[in-house]
Protein backbone atom coordinates (compact mmCIF):
# COMPACT_ATOMS: atom_id res chain seq x y z
CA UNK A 1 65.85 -31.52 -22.35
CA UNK A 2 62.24 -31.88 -21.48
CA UNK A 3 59.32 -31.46 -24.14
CA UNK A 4 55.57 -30.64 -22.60
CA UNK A 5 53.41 -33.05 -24.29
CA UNK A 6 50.52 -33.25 -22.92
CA UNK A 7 47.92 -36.43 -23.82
CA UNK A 8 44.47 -34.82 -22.73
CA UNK A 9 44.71 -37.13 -19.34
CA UNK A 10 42.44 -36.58 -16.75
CA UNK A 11 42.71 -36.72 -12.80
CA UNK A 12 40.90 -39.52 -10.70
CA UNK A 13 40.27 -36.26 -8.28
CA UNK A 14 38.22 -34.36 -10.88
CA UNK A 15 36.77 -37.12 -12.86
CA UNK A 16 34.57 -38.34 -9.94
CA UNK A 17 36.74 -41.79 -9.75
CA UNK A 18 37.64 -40.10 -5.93
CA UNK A 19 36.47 -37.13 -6.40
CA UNK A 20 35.59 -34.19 -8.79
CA UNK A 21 36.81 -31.06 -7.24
CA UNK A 22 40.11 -31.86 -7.18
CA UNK A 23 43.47 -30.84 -5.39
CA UNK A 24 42.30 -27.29 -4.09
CA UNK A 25 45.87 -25.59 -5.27
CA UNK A 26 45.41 -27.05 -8.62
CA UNK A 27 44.36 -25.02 -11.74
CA UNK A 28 43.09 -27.57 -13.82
CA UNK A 29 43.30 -26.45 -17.56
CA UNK A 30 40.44 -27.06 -19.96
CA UNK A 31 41.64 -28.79 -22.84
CA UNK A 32 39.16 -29.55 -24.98
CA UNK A 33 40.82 -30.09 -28.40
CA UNK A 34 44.43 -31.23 -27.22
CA UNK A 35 46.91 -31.42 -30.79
CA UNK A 36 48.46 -34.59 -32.47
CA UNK A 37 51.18 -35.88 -30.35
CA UNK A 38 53.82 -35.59 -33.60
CA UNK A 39 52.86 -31.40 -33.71
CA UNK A 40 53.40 -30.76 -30.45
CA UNK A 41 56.32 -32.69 -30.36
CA UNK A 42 57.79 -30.70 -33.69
CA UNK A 43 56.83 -27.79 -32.58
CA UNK A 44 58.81 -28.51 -28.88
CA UNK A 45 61.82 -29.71 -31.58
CA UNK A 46 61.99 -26.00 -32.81
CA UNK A 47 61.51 -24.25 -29.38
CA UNK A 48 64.71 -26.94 -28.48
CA UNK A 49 66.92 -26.22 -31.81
CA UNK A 50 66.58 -22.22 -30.64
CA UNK A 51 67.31 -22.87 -27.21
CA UNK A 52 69.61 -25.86 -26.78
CA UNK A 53 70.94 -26.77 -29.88
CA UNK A 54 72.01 -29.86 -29.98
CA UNK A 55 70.85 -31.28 -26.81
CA UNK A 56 68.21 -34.72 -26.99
CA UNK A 57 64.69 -34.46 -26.73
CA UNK A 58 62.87 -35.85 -23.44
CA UNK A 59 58.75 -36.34 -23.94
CA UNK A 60 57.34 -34.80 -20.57
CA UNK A 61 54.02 -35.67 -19.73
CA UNK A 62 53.14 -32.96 -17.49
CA UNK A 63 49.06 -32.01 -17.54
CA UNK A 64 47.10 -34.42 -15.72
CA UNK A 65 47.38 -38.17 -14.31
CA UNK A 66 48.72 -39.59 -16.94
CA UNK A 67 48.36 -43.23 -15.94
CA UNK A 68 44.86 -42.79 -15.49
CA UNK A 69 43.72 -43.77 -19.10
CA UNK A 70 42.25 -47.09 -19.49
CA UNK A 71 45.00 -49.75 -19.97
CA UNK A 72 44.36 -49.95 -23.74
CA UNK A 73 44.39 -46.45 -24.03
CA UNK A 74 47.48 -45.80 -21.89
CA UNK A 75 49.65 -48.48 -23.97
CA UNK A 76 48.34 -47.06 -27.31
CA UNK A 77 49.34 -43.36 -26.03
CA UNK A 78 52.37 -45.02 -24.94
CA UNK A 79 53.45 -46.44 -28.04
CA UNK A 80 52.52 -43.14 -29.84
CA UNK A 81 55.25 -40.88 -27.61
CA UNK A 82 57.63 -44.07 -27.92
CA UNK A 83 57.78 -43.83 -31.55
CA UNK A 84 58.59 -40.06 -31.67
CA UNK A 85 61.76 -39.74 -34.14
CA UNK A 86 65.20 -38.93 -31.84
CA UNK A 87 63.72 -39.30 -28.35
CA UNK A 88 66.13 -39.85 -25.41
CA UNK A 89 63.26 -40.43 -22.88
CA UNK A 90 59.90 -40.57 -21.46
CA UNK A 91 58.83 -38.53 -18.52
CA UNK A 92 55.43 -38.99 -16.81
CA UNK A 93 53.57 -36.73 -14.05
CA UNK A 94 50.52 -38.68 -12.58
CA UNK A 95 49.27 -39.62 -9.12
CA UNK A 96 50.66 -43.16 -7.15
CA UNK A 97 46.70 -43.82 -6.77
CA UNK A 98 46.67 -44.15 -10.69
CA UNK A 99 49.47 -47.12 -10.29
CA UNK A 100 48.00 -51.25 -10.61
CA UNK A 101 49.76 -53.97 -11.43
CA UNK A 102 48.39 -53.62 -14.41
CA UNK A 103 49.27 -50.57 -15.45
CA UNK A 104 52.92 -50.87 -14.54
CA UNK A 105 53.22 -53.50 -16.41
CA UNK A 106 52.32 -51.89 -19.95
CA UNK A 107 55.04 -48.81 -18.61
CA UNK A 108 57.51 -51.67 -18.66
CA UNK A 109 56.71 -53.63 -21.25
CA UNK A 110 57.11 -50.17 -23.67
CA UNK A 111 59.92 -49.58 -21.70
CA UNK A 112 61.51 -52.68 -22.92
CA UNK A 113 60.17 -52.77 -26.54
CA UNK A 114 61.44 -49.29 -26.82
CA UNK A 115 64.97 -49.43 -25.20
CA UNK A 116 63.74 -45.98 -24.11
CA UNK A 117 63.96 -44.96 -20.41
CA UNK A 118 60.81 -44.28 -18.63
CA UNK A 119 60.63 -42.02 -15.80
CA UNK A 120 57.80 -41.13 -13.32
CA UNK A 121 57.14 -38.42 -11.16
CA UNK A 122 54.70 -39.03 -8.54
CA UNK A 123 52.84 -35.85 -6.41
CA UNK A 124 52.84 -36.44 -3.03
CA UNK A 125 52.75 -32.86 -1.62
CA UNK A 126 52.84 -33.80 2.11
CA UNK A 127 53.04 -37.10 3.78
CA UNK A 128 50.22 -35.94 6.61
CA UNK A 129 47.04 -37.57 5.72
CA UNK A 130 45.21 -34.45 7.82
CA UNK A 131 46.88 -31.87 5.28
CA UNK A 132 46.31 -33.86 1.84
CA UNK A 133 42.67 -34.27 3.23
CA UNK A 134 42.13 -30.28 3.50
CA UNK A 135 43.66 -29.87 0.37
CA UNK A 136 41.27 -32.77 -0.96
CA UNK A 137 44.47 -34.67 -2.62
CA UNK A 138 41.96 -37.78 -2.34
CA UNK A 139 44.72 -40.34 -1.11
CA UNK A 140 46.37 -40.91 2.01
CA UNK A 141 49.94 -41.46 2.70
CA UNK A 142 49.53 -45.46 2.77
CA UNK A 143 48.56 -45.24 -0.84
CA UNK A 144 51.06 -43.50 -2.19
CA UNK A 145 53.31 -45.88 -0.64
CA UNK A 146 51.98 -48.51 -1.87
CA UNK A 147 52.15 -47.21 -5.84
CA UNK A 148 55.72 -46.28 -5.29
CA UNK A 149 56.08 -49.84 -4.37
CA UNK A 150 54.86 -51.69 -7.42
CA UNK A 151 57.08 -48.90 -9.65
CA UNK A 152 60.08 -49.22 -7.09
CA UNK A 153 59.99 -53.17 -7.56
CA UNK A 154 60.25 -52.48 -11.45
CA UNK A 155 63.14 -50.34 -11.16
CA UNK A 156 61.81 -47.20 -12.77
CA UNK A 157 63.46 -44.08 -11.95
CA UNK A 158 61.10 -41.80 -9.50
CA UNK A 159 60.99 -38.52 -8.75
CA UNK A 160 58.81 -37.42 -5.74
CA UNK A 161 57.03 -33.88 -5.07
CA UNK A 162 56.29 -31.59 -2.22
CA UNK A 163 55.09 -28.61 -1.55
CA UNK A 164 56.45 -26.09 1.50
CA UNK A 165 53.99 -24.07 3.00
CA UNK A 166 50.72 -25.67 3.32
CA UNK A 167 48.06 -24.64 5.29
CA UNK A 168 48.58 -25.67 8.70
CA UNK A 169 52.02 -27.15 8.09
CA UNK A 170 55.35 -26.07 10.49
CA UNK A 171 58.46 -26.27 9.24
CA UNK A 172 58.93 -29.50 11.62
CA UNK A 173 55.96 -31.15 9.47
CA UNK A 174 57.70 -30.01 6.22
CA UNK A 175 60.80 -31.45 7.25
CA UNK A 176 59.01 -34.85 8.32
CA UNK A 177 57.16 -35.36 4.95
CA UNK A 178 60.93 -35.57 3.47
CA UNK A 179 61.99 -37.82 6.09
CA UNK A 180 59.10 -40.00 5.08
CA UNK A 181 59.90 -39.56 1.51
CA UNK A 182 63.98 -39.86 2.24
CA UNK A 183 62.89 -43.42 4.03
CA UNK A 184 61.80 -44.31 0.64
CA UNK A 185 64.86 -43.94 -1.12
CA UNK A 186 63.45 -42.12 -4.40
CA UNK A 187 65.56 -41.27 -7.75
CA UNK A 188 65.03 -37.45 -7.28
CA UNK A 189 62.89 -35.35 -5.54
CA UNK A 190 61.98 -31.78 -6.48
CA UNK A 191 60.25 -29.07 -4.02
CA UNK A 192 57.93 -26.09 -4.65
CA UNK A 193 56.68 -23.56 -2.38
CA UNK A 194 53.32 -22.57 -2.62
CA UNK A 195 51.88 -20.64 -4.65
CA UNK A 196 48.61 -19.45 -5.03
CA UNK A 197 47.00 -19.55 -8.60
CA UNK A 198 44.01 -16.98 -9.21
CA UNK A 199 40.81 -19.21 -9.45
CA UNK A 200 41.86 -22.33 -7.47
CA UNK A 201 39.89 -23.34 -4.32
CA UNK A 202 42.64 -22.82 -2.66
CA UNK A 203 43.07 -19.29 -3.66
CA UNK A 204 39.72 -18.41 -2.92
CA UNK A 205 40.05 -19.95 0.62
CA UNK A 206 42.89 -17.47 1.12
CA UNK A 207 40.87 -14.18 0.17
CA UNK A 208 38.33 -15.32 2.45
CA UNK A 209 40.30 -16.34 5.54
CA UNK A 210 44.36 -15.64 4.99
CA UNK A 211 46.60 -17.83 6.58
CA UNK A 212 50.63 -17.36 6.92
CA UNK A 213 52.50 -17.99 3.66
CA UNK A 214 56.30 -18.60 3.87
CA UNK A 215 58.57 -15.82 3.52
CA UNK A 216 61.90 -16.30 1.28
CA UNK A 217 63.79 -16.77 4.49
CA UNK A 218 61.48 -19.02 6.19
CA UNK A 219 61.72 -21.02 3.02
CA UNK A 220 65.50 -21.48 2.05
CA UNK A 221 65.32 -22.21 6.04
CA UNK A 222 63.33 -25.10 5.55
CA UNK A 223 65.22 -26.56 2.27
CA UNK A 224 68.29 -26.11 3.53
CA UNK A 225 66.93 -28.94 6.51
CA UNK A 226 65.56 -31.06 4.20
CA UNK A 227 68.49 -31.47 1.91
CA UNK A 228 70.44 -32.40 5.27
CA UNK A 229 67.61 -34.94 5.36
CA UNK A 230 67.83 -36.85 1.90
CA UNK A 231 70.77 -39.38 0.85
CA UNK A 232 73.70 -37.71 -0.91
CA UNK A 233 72.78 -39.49 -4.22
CA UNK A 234 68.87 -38.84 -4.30
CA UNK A 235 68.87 -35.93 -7.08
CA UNK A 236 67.06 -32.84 -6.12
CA UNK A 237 65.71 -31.63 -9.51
CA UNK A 238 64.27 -28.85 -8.23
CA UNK A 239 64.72 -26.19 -5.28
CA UNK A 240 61.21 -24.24 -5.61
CA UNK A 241 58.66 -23.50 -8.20
């Protein structure tokens, strides 16, 4: 079972390394003081023992890129989570533009001096370069291909995200960006509709000037095509958010 941790990482679309208003449906939090790494993992432990007793604790990097730290920094952080007492896994959210050679390397070589697995999850959203550019994702298509490559040739397990319902976006797009994704042959893949979150860009953009949003039917439409479009053994770890 996952544990949020969350390592005070910041976003190469917010920082001003691509950009610095970032992904216009994001809701960036402001974490100013972020806790030791051991208290927020014991305090996850109790949440687990009252919910799932008994079941193995997974560290879940959620907030932020979290392979955007400086190498140092990212194998030191690394290390950290890896020595967390009874941990079945690692689990990191972050961006394929945050993915070098170099970087990939230090996931592996923790990987291996840990014997713990380490997963990634990788936002891609959509796989048109016209929609990610509206939504100011700051990459394109190609370059999320190419991350996924240099974690794909080290055999980590990936999980790939997209969002239904963008602005612009017809079901026949939606269904393409999985096909694109699908071609890739990822671990998992989970998919959200969208959602508006009060104070995002994105948000604001809506009260201004509305534009459709998908209605329940519309979506478990769509889904239902894309599933039809993935391998039978790519997990789908997720059905909407």
């Amino acid at each position: 079972v996952k544990i949020p941790l969350d390592w005070g990482s910041s976003c190469p679309n917010r920082d001003g390394t691509c950009s610095v208003g970032g992904c216009s449906f994001c809701l960036f939090p402001n974490r100013i003081n972020v806790e030791n790494i051991s208290e927020q993992y014991n305090k996850g432990l109790a949440r687990l023992a009252g919910k799932w007793p008994g079941a193995r604790p997974v560290a879940y990097l959620q907030q932020g890129s979290n392979t955007h730290h400086p190498p140092q920094r990212l194998r030191a952080l690394l290390e950290e989570t890896a020595r967390l007492p009874g941990l079945a896994g690692i689990r990191i959210a972050t961006r394929a533009d945050c993915v070098d050679p170099e970087r990939v390397e230090i996931l592996d070589r923790v990987r291996q001096e840990s014997g713990l697995p380490v997963e990634i999850e990788l936002g891609l959203q959509t796989a048109f370069d016209g929609t990610a550019a509206a939504l100011n994702r700051g990459h394109s298509f190609e370059a999320f291909c190419r991350g996924f490559t240099l974690l794909r040739e080290r055999r980590f397990y990936l999980c790939v995200h997209l969002i239904n319902g963008l602005p612009g976006e017809t079901p026949a797009q939606m269904c393409e960006s999985v096909r694109r994704v699908a071609a890739l042959y990822p671990d998992g893949v989970k998919l959200h509709m969208l959602h508006l979150l009060r104070g995002t860009l994105l948000a604001q953009r809506y009260q201004r000037e509305p534009f459709p949003l998908l209605e329940r039917e519309e979506y478990v439409a769509v889904v239902c095509e894309q599933i039809g479009l993935l391998p039978p053994d790519v997990v789908i770890e997720r059905l909407t958010g």
